[in-house]
Protein backbone atom coordinates (compact mmCIF):
# COMPACT_ATOMS: atom_id res chain seq x y z
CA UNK A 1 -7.15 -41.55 0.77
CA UNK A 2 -5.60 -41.18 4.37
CA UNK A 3 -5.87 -38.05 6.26
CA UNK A 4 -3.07 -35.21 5.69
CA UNK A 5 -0.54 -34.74 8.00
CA UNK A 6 -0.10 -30.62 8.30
CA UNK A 7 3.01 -29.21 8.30
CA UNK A 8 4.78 -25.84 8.22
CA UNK A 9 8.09 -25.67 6.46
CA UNK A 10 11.20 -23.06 6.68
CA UNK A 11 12.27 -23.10 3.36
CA UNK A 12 14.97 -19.79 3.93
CA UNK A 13 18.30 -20.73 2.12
CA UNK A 14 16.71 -24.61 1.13
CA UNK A 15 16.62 -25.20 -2.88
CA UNK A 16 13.07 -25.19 -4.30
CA UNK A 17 12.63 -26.06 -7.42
CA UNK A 18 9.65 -24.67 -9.84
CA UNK A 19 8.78 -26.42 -12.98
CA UNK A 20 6.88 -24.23 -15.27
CA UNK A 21 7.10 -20.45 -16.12
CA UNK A 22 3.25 -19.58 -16.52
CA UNK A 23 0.30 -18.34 -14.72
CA UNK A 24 0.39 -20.23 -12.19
CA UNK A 25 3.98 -20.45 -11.22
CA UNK A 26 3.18 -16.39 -11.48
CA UNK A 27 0.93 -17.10 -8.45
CA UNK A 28 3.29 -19.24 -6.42
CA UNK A 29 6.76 -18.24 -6.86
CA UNK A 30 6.51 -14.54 -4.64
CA UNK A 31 5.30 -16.76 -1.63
CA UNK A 32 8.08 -19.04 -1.77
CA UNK A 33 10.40 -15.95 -2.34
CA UNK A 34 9.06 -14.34 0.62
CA UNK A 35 10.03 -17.57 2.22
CA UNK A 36 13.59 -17.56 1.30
CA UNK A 37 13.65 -20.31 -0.47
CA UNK A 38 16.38 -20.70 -2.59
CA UNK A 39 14.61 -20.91 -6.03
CA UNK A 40 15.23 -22.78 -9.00
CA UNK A 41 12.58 -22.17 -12.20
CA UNK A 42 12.94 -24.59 -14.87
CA UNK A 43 10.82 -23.19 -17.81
CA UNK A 44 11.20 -22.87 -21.56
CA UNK A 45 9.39 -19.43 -21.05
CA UNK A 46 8.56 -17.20 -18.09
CA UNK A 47 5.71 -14.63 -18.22
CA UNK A 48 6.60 -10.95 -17.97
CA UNK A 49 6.36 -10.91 -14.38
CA UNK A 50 8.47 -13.66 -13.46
CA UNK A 51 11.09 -12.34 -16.51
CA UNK A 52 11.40 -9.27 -14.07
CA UNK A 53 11.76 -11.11 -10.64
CA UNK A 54 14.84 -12.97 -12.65
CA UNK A 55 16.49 -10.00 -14.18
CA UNK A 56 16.35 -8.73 -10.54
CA UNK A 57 18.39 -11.79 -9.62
CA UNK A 58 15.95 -13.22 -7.27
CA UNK A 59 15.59 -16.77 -8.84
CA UNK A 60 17.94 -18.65 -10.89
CA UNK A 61 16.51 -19.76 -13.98
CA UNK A 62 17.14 -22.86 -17.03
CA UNK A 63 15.31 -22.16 -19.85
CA UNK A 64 14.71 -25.45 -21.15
CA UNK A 65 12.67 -28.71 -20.40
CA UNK A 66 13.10 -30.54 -17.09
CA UNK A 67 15.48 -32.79 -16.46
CA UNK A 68 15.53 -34.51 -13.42
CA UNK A 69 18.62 -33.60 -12.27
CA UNK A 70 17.13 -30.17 -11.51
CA UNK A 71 16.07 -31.61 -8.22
CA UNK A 72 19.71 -32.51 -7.19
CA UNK A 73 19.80 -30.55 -3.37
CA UNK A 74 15.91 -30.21 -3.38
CA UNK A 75 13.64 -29.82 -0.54
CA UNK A 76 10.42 -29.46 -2.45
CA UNK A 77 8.90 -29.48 -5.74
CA UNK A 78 6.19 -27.31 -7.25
CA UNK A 79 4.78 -28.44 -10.72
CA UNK A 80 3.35 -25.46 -12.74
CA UNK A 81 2.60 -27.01 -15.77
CA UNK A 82 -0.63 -28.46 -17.11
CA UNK A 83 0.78 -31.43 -19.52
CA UNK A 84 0.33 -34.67 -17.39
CA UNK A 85 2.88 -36.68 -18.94
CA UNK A 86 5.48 -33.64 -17.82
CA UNK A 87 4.05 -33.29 -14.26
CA UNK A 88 4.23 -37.12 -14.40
CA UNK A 89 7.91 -37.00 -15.00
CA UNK A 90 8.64 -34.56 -12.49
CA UNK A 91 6.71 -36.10 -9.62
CA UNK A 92 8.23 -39.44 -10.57
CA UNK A 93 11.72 -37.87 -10.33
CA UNK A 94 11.10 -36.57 -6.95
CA UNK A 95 9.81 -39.68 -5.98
CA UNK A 96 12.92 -41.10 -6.43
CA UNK A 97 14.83 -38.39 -4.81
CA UNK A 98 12.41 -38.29 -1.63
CA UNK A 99 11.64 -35.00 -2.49
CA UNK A 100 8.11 -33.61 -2.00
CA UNK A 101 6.26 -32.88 -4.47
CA UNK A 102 3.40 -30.44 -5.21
CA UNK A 103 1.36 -30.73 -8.45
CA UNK A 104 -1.18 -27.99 -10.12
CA UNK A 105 -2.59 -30.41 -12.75
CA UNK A 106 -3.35 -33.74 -10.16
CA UNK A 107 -3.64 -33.10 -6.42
CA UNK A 108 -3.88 -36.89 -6.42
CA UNK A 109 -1.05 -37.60 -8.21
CA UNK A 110 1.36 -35.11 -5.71
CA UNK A 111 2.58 -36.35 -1.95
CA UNK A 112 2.17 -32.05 -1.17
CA UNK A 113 -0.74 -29.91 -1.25
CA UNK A 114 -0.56 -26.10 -0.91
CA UNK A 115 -3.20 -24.56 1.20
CA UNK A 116 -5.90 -21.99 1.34
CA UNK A 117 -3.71 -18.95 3.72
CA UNK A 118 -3.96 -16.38 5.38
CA UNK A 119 -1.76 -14.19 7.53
CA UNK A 120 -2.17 -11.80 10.17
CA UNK A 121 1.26 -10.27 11.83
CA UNK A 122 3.30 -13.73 13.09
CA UNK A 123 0.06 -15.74 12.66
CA UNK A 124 -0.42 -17.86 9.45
CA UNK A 125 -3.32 -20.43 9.24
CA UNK A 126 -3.00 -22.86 6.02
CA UNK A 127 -6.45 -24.50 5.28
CA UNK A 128 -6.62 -27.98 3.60
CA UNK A 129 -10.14 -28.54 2.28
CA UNK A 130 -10.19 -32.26 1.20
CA UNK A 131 -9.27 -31.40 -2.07
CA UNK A 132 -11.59 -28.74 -3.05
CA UNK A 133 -10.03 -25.26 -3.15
CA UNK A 134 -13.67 -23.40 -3.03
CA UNK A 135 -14.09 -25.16 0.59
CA UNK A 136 -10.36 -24.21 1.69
CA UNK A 137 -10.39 -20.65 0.94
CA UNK A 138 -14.40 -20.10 2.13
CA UNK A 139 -13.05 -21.47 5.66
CA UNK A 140 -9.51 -19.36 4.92
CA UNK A 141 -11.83 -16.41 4.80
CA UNK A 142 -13.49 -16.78 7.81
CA UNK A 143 -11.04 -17.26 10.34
CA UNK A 144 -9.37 -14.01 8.69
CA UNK A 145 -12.02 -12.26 9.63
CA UNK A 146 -12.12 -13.65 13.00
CA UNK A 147 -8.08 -12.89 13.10
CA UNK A 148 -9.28 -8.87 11.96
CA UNK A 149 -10.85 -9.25 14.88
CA UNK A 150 -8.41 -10.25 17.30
CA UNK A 151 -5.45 -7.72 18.45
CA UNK A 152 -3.40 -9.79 20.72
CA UNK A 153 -0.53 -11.11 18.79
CA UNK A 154 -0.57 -7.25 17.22
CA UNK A 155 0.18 -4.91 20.16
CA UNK A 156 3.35 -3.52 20.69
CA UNK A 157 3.50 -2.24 24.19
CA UNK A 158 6.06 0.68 24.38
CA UNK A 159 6.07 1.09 20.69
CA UNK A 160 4.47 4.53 18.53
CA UNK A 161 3.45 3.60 15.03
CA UNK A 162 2.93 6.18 12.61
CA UNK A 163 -0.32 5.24 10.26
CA UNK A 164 -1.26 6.75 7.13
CA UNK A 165 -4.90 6.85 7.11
CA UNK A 166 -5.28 7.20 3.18
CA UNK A 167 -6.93 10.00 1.24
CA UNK A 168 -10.23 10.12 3.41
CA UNK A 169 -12.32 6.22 2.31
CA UNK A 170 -11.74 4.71 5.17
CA UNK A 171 -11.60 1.65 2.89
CA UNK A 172 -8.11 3.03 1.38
CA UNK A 173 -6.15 2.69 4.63
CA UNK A 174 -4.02 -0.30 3.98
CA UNK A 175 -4.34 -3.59 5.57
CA UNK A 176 -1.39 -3.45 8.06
CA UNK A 177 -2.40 0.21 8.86
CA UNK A 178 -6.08 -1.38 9.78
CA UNK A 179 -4.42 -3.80 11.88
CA UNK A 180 -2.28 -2.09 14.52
CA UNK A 181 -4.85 0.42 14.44
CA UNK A 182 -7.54 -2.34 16.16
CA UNK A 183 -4.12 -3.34 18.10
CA UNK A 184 -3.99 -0.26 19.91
CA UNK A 185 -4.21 1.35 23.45
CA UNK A 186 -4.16 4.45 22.30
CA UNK A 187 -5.05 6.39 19.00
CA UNK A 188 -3.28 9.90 18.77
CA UNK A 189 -5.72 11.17 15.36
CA UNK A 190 -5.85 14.55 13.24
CA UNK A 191 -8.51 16.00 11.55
CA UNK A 192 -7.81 14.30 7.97
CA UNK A 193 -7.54 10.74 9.36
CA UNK A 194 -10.58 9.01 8.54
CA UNK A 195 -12.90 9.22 11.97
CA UNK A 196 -15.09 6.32 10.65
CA UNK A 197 -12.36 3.93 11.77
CA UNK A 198 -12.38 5.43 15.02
CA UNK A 199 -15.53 4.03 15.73
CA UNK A 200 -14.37 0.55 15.85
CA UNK A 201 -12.04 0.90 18.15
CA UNK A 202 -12.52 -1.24 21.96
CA UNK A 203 -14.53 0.96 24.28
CA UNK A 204 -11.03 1.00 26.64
CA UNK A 205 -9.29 2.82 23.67
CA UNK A 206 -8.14 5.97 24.39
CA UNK A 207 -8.56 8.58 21.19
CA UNK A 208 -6.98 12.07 21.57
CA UNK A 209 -7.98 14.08 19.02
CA UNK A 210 -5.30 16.50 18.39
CA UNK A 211 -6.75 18.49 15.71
CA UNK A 212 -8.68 20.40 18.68
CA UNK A 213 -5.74 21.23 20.41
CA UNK A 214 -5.75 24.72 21.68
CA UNK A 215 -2.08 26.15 20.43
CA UNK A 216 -0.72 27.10 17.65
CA UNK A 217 0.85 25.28 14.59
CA UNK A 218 4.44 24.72 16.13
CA UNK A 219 3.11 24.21 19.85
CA UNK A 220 0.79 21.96 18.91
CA UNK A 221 3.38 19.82 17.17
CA UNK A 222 5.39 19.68 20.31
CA UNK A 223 2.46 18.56 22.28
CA UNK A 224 1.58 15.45 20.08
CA UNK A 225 5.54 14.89 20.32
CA UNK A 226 5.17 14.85 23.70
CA UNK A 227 1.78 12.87 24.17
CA UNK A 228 3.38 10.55 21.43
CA UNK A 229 6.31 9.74 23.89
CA UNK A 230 4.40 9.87 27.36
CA UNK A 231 1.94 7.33 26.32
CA UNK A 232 4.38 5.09 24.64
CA UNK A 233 7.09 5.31 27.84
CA UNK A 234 3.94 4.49 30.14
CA UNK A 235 4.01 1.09 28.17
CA UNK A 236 0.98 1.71 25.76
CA UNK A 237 0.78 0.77 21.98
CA UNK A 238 0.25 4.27 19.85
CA UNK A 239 -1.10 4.57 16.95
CA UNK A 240 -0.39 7.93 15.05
CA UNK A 241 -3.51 8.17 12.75
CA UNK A 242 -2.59 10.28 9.85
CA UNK A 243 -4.49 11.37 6.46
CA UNK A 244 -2.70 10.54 3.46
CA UNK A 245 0.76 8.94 4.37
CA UNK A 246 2.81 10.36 6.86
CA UNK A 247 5.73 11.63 5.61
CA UNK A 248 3.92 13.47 2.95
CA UNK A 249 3.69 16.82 4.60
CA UNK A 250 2.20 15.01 7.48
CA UNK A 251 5.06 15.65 9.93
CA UNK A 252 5.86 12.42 10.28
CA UNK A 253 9.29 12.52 10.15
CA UNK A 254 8.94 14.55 13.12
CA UNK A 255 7.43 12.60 15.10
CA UNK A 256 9.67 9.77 14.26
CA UNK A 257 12.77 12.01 15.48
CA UNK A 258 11.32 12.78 18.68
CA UNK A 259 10.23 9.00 19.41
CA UNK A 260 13.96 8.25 18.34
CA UNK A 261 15.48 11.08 20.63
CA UNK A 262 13.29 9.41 24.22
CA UNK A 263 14.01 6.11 22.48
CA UNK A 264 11.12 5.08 21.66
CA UNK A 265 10.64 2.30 18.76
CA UNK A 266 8.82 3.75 15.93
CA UNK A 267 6.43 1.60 13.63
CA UNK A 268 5.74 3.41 9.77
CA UNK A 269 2.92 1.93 8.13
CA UNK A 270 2.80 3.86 4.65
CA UNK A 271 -0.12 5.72 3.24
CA UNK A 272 -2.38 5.90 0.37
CA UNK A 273 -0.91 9.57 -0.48
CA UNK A 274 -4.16 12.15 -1.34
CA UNK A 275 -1.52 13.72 -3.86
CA UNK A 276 -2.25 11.32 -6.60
CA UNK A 277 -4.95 9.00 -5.02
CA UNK A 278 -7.64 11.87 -4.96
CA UNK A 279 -7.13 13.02 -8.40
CA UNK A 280 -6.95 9.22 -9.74
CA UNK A 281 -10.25 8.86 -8.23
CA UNK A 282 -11.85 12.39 -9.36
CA UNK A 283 -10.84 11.06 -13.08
CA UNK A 284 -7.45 12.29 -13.12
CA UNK A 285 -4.89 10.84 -13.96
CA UNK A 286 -1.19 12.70 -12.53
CA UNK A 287 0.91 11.10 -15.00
CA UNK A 288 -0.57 9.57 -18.63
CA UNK A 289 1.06 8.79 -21.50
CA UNK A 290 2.21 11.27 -24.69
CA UNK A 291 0.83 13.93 -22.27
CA UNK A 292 3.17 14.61 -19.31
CA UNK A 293 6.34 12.63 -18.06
CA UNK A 294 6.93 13.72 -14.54
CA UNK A 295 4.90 15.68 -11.81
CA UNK A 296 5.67 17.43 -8.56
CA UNK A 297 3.72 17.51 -5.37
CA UNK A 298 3.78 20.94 -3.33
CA UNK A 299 2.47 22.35 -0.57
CA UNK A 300 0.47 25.79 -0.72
CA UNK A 301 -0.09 26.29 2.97
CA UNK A 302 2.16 29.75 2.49
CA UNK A 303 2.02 32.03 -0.37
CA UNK A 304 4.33 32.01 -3.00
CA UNK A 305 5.21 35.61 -1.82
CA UNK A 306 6.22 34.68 1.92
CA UNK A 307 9.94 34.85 2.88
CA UNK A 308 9.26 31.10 4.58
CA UNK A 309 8.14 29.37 1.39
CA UNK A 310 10.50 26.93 0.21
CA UNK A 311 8.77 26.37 -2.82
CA UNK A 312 10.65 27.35 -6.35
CA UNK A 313 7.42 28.84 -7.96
CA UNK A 314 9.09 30.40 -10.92
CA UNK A 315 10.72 27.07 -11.69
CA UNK A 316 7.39 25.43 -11.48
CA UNK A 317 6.13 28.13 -13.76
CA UNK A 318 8.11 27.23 -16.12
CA UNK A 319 8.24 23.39 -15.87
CA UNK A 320 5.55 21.18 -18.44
CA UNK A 321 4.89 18.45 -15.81
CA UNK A 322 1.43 18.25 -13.71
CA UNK A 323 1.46 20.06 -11.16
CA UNK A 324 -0.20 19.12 -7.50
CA UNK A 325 -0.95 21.49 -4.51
CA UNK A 326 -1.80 20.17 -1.23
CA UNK A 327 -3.24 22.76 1.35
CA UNK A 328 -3.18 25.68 -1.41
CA UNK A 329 -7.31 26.43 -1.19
CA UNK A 330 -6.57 30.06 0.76
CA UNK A 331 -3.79 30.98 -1.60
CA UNK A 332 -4.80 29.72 -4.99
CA UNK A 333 -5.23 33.29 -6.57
CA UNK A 334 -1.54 34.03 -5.76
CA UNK A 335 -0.60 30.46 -6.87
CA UNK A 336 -2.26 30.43 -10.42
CA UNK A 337 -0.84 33.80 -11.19
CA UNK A 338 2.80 33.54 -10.04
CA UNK A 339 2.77 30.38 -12.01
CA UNK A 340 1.64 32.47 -14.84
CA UNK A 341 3.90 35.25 -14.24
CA UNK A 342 6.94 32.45 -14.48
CA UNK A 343 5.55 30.92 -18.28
CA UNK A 344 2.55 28.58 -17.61
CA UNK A 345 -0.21 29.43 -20.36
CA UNK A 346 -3.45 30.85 -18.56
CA UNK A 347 -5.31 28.79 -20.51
CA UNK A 348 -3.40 25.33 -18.71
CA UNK A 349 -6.65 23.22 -17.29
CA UNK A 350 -7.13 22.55 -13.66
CA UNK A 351 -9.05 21.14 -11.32
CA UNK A 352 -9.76 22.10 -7.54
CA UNK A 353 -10.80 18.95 -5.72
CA UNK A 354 -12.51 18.86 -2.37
CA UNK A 355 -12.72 16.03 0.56
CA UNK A 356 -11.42 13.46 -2.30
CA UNK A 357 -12.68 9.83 -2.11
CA UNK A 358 -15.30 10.51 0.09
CA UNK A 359 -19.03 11.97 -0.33
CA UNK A 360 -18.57 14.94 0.15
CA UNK A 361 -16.22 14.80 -2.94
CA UNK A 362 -16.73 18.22 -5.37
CA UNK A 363 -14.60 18.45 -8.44
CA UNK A 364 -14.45 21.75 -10.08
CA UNK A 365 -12.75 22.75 -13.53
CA UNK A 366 -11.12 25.90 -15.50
CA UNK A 367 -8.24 26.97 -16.48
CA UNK A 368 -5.36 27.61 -14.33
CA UNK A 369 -6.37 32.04 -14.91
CA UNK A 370 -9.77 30.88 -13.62
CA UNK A 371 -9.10 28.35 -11.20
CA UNK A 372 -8.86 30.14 -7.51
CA UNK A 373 -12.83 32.07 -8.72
CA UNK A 374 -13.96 28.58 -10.02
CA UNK A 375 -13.14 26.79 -6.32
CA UNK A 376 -14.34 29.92 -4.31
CA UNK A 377 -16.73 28.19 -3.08
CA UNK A 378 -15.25 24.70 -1.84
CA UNK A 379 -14.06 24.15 1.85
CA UNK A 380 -10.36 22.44 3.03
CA UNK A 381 -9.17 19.99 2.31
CA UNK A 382 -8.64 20.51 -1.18
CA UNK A 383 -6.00 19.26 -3.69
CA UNK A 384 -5.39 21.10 -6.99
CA UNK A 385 -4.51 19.73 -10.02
CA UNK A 386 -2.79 21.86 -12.96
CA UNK A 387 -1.51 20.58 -15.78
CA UNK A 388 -2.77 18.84 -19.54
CA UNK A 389 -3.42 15.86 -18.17
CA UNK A 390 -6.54 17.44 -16.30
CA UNK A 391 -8.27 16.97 -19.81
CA UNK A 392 -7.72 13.39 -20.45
CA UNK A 393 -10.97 11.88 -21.02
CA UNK A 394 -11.42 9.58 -18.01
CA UNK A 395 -15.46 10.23 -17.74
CA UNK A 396 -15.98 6.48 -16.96
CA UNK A 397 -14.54 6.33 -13.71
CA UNK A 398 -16.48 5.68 -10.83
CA UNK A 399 -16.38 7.16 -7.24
CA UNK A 400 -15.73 4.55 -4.63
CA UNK A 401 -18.26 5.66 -2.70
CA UNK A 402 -20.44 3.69 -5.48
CA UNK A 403 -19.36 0.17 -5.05
């Protein structure tokens, strides 16, 4: 056949058309959605997933056979369907109509192919392999690994973005959060961020490692406001490396406001929150069915006796949910028995977990009367657990330090 001619399309506000409601039009539709495309399914059925993109109103949908005047106003046609003599009527219908036409069941048969892609910030690179999808997405692969490389197109001079670093594998920071971080100039990171990443920064980078910063809680704030804003108004790209995600009792917000008050743009790249990431991956699950319908996340870094806590421990007390206390290690005695004081049985199970998702990960158990003796031992950070759902049997999980 004659060589391709590559295109990229703007499909925001055209009509595409999808025939098919199954697996694969499961895999296609969200990119054409994220597209803007203005979407027409034509399916007797749609799978669950696609049943919920409708009822949220982002497609229209006719629940019947095609007919081809379902392409009347089309741009492009995607055939999702694996009965040739349906594709067949499709693709001769847009045929007709000048309409391009993309076909799961014959790549032959179609006058469109979709590629092997991959994105990285404004850059997208679509591979076309001849025809075989293996060789497309091994080349798709490697130039995204080149583009991981490559921080250009990613820096945003002038600009502060606030990354969560995840719950301490530097595996779980997420994949945008990865990216500005090798984007930047400079790297403003605490003590929970996950340091292994901060070896792979460019030699030029500068790191400033605030956890070693000789004030005290509230003056040290102000300083990272300020070194946040100095850096940024000198025209550099800062990253805010954060543990968990940022606005979970990471002071994020506060950063944000005092970006916003020396206008400064502000970047938030959510993350991977230790409150229910770290006891997922020590085996426990904060929410499971027939067990427990809601849980709260609180912080412990101040007793349940000081005037400044705004915690409602008596409430808690007397709540059923699962319970989850970040920074609490130094006042988990008081914790367990104000709880108990307000209603919880002593007898509640809990778990104290230390440096989740990493190897120096220690997972101790009693119940909530025993709890603060059990983790005596253990060192910050710690997140504990209280609540039924401590003693679902999840004994199969595996750390991801193992894979």
């Amino acid at each position: 056949m004659s060589s391709l001619y590559p295109l990229g399309l703007r499909l925001d506000g055209r009509r595409v058309v999808v025939v098919g409601g199954g697996a694969i039009a499961t895999r296609r539709i969200p990119a054409l959605l994220e597209a803007g495309a203005d979407l027409l399914v034509v399916a007797p059925e749609l799978t669950p997933a696609l049943q919920g993109l409708r009822d949220a109103g982002r497609f229209e949908w006719r629940g019947r056979a095609f007919e081809p005047s379902d392409l009347d106003g089309a741009w492009l046609v995607h055939v999702a369907v694996d009965d040739p003599v349906a594709a067949a009527q499709v693709s001769s219908a847009a045929e007709d109509l000048r309409v391009f036409c993309v076909r799961a069941d014959d790549r032959h048969a179609a006058t469109a192919w979709t590629p092997a892609v991959t994105r990285h910030g404004p850059v997208t690179v679509a591979v076309l392999g001849g025809g075989s999808p293996r060789l497309s997405m091994s080349v798709r692969d490697r130039i995204a690994a080149l583009l991981a490389s490559s921080t250009d197109t990613d820096r945003l001079p002038g600009t502060v973005a606030l990354v969560g670093g995840g719950p301490g594998d530097a595996e779980l920071i997420t994949v945008k959060g990865r990216r500005l971080l090798n984007a930047a100039d400079v790297v403003v990171a605490d003590r929970l961020a996950p340091g292994v990443l901060l070896d792979e920064l460019r030699p030029e980078v500068e790191v400033i490692d605030v956890a070693k910063l000789p004030y005290g809680a509230a003056a040290a704030q102000e300083h990272i406001n300020e070194l946040l804003v100095d850096r940024a108004l000198a025209g550099k790209f800062v990253v805010r490396l954060k543990g968990g995600d940022p606005f979970v009792f990471g002071r994020g917000g506060e950063e944000a406001l005092a970006c916003a008050a020396a206008g400064v743009p502000v970047v938030v790249v959510p993350g991977v929150s230790s409150a229910i990431s770290v006891p997922a991956v020590a085996g426990i699950p904060v929410t499971h069915r027939g067990v427990t319908h809601e849980f709260t996340v609180v912080s412990g870094h101040l007793a349940p006796s000081s005037a400044q806590s705004l915690v409602d421990w008596t409430e808690l007390g007397r709540s059923r949910g699962t319970i989850v206390v970040l920074m609490g290690l130094r006042h988990l005695a008081e914790i367990a028995s104000t709880l108990i004081a307000a209603g919880r049985d002593p007898a509640t199970p809990a778990a104290a977990i230390q440096e989740g998702t990493t190897s120096q990960q220690v997972v101790v158990r009693a119940p909530l009367a025993e709890i603060a003796t059990a983790a005596a031992d253990l060192r910050t950070p710690v997140i504990t657990v209280i609540g039924e759902v401590v003693s679902v049997p999840m004994s199969g999980t595996t750390p991801f330090g193992d894979i």
